[in-house]
N, C-alpha and C. Protein backbone atom coordinates (compact mmCIF):
# COMPACT_ATOMS: atom_id res chain seq x y z
N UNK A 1 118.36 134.69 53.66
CA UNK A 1 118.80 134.40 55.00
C UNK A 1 119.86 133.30 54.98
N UNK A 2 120.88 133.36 55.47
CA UNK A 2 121.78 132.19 56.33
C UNK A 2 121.79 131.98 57.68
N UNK A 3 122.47 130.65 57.58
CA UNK A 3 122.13 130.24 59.11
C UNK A 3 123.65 130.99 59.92
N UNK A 4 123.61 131.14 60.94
CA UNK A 4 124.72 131.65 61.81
C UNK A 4 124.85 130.83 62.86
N UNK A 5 125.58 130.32 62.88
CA UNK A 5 126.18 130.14 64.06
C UNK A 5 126.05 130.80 65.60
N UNK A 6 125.34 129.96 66.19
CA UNK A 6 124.99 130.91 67.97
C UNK A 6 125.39 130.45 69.15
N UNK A 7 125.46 129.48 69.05
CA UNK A 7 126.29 128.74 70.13
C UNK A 7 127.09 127.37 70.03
N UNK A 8 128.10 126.69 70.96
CA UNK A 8 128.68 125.41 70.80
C UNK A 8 128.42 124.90 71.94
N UNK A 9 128.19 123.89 72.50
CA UNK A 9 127.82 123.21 73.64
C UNK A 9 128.80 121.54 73.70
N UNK A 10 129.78 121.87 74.46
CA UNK A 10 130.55 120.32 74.39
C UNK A 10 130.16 119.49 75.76
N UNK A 11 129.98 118.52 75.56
CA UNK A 11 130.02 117.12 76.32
C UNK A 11 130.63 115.84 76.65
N UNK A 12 130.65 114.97 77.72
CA UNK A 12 131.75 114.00 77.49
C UNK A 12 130.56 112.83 78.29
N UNK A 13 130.30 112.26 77.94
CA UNK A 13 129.42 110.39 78.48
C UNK A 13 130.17 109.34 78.44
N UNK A 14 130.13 108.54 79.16
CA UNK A 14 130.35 107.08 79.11
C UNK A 14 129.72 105.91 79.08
N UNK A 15 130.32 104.75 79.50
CA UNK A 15 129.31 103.42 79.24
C UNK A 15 130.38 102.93 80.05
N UNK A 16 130.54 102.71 81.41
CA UNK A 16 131.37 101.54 81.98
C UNK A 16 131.46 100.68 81.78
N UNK A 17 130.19 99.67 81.55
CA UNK A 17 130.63 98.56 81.29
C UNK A 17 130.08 97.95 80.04
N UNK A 18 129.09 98.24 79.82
CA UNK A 18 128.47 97.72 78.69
C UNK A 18 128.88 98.18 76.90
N UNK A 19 129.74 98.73 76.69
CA UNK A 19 130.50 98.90 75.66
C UNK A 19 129.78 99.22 75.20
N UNK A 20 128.84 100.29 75.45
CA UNK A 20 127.36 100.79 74.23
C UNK A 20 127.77 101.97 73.93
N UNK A 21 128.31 102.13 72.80
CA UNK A 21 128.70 103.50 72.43
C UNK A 21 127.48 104.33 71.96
N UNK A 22 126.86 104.03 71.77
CA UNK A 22 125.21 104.87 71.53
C UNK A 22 124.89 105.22 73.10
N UNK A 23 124.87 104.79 73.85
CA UNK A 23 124.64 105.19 75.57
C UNK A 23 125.23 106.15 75.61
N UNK A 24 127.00 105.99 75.57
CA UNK A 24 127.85 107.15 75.85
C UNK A 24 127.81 108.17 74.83
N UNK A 25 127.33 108.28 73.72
CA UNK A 25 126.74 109.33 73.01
C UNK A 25 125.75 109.91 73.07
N UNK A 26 125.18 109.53 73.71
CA UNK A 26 123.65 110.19 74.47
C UNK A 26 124.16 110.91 75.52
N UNK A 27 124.72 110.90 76.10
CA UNK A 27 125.27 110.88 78.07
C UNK A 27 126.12 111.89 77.45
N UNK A 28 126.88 112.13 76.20
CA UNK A 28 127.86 112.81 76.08
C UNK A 28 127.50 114.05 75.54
N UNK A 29 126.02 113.45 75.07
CA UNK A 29 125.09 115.00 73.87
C UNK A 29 124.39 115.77 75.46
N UNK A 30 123.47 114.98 76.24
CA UNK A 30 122.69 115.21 77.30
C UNK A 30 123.79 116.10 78.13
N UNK A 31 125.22 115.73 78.81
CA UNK A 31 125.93 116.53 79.53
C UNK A 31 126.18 117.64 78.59
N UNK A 32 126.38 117.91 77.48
CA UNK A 32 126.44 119.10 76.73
C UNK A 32 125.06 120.17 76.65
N UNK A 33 123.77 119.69 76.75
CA UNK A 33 122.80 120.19 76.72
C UNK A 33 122.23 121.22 77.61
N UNK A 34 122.31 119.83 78.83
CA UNK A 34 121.96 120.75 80.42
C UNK A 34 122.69 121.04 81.40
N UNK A 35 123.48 121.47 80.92
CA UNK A 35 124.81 122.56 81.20
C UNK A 35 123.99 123.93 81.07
N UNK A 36 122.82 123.97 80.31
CA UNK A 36 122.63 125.14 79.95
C UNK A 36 120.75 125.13 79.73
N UNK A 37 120.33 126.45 79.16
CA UNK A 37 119.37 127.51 78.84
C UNK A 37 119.55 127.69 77.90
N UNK A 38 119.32 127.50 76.48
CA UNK A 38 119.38 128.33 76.13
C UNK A 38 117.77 129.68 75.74
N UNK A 39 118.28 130.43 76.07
CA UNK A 39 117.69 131.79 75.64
C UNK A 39 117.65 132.47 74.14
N UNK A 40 118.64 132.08 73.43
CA UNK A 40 119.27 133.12 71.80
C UNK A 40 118.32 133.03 71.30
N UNK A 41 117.26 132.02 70.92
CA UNK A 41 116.07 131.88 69.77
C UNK A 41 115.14 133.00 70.19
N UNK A 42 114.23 132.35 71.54
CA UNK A 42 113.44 133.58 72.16
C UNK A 42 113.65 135.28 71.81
N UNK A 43 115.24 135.21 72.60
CA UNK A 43 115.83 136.79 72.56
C UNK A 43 115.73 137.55 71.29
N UNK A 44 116.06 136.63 70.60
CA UNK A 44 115.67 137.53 69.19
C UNK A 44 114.88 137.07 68.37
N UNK A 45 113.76 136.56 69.16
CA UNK A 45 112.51 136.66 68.21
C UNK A 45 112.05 135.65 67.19
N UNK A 46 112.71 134.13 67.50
CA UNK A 46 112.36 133.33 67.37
C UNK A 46 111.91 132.03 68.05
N UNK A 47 111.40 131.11 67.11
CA UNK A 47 110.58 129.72 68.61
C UNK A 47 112.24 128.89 68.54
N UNK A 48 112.13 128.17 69.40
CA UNK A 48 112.95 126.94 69.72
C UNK A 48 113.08 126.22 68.81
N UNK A 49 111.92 125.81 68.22
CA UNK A 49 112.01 124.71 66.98
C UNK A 49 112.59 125.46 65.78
N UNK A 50 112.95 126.73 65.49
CA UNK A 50 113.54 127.31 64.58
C UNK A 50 115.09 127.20 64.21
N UNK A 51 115.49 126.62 65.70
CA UNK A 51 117.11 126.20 65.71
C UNK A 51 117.50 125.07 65.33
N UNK A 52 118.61 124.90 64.10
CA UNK A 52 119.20 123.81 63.66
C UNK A 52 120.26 123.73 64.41
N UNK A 53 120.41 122.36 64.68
CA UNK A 53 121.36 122.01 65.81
C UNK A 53 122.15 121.10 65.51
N UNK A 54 123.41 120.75 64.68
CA UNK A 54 124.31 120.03 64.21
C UNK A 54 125.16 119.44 65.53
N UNK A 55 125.21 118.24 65.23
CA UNK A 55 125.70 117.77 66.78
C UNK A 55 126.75 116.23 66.08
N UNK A 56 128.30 116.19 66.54
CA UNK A 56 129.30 115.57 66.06
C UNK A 56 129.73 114.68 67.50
N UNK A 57 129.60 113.76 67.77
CA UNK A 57 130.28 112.59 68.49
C UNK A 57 131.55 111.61 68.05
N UNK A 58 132.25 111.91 68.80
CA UNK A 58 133.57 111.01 68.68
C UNK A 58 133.68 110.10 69.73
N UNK A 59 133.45 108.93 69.24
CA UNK A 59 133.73 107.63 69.97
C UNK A 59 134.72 106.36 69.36
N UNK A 60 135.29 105.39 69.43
CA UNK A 60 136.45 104.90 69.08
C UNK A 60 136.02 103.93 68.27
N UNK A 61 134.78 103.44 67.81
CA UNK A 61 133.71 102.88 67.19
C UNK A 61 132.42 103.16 66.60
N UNK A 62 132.63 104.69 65.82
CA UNK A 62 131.54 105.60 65.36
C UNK A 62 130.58 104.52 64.41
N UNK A 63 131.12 103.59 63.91
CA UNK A 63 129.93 102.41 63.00
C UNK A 63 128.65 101.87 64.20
N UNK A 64 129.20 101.95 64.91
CA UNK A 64 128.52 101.34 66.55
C UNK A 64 127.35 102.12 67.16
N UNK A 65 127.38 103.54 66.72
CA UNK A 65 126.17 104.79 66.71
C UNK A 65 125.49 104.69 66.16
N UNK A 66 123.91 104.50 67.55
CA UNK A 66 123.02 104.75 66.64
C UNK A 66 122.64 106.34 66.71
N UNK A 67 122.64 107.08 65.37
CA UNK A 67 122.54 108.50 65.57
C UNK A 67 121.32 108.71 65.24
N UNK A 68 120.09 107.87 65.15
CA UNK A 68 118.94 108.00 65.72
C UNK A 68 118.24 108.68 66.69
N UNK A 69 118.80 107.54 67.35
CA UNK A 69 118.85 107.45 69.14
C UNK A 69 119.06 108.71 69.89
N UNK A 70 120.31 109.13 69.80
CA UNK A 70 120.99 110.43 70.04
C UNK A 70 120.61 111.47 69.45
N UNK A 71 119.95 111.35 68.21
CA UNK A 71 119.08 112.82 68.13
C UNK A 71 117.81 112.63 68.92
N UNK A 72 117.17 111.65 69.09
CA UNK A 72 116.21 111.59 70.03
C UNK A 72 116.40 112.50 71.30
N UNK A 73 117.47 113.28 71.75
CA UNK A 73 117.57 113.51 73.13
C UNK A 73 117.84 115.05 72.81
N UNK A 74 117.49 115.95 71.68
CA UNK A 74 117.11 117.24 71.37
C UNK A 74 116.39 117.25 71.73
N UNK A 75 115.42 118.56 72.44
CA UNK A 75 114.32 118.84 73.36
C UNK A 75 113.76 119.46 71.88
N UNK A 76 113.83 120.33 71.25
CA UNK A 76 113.73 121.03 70.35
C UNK A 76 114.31 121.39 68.96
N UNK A 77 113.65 121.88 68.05
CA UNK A 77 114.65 122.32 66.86
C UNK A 77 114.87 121.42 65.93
N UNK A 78 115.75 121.82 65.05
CA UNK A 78 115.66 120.72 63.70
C UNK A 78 117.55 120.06 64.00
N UNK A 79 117.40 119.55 63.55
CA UNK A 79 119.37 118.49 63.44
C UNK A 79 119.60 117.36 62.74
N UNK A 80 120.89 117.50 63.34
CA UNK A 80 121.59 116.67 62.34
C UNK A 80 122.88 116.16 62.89
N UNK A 81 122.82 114.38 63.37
CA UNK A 81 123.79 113.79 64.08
C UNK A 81 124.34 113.12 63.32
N UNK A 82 125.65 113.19 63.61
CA UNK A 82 127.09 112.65 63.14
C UNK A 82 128.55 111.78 63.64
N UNK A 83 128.39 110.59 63.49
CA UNK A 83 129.49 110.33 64.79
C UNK A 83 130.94 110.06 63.92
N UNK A 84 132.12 110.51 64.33
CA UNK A 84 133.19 109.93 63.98
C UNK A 84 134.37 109.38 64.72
N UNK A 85 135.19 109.22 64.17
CA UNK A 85 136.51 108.66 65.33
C UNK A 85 137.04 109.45 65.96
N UNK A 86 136.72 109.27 67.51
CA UNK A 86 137.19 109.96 68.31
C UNK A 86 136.95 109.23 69.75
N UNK A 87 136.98 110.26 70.96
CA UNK A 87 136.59 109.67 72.20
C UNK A 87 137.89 108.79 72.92
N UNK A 88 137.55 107.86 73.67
CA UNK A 88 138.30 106.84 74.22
C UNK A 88 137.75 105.36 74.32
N UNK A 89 138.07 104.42 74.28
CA UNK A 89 137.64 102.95 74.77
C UNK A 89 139.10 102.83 75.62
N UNK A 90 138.83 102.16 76.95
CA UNK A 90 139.36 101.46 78.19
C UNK A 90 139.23 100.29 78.30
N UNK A 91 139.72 99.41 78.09
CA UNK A 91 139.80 97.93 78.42
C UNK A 91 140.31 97.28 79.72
N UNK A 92 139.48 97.02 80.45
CA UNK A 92 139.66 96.17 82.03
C UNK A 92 140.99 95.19 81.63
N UNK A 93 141.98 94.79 82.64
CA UNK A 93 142.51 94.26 82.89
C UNK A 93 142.64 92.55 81.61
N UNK A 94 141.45 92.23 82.49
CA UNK A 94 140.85 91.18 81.96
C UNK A 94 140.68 91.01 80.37
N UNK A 95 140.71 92.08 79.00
CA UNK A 95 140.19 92.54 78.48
C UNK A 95 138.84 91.77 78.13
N UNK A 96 137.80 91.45 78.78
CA UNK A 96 136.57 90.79 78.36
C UNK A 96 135.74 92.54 78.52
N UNK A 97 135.78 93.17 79.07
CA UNK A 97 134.74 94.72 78.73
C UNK A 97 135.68 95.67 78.88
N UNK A 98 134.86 96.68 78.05
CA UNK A 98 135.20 97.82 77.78
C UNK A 98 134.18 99.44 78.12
N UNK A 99 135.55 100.14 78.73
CA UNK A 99 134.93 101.28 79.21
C UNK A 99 134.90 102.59 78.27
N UNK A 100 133.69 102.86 77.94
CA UNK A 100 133.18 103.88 76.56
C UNK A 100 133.53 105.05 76.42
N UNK A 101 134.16 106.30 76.06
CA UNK A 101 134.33 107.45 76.69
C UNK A 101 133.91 108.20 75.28
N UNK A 102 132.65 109.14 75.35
CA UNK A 102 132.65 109.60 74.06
C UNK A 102 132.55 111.71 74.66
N UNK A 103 132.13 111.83 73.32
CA UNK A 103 132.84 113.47 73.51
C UNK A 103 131.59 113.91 72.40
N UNK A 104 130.73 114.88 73.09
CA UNK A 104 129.76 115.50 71.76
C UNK A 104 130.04 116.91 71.85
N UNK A 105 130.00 117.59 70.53
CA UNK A 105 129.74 118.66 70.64
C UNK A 105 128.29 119.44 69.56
N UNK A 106 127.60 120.17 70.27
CA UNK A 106 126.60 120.67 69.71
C UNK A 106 126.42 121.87 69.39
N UNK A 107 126.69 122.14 67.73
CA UNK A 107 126.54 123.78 67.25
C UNK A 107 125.11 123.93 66.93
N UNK A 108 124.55 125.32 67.57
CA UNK A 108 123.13 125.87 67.54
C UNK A 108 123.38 126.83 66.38
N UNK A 109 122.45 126.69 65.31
CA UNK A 109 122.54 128.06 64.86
C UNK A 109 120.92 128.15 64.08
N UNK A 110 120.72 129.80 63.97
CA UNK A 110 119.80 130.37 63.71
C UNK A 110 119.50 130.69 62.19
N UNK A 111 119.12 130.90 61.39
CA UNK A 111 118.65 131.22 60.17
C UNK A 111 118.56 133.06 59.95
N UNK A 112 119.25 133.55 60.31
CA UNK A 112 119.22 134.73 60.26
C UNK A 112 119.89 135.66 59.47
N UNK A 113 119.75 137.20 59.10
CA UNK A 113 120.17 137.89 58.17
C UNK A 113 121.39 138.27 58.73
């Protein structure tokens, strides 16, 4: 068996003010998530927890992720979080804070023939 590829699920979170790029990587995995149902495991005859779920965050300070945390917010299934350079940081005027902008995307795939 190999795994296949079944779905992609993208997301975008922030952190207004608190410069927590682990927040906005959560917010960015979570808006990618429940966007949706998924159904594919069930439909063909497998459980939920059977899906490996590789999930990549780009934020402008990927050392700053905790990718712990952010796999914490899979309902199901097995994974594997990854953050790299990407996303946005916004700096107020002032520059004393910064506004977080991160970007996840989450590939589902199945173990199948």
């Amino acid at each position: 068996m190999a795994l296949k590829r079944m779905v992609v699920e993208l997301g975008m979170g922030t952190d207004l003010n608190g410069a927590d790029y682990t927040k906005a990587a959560e917010r960015a995995l979570r808006d990618a998530l429940w966007h949706n149902a998924l159904t594919i495991a069930p439909a063909l005859g497998f459980d939920r927890n059977d899906m490996f779920v590789e999930v990549t965050v780009g934020v402008a300070r990927p050392e700053l992720v905790d990718t712990t945390a952010v796999q914490r917010v899979l309902p199901y299934g097995k994974s594997k979080v990854t953050a790299v350079r990407g996303g946005l940081d916004i700096p107020d005027p002032t520059g004393t804070r910064v506004t977080v902008i991160a970007n996840a995307a989450a590939v589902v795939y199945l173990d199948i023939e």
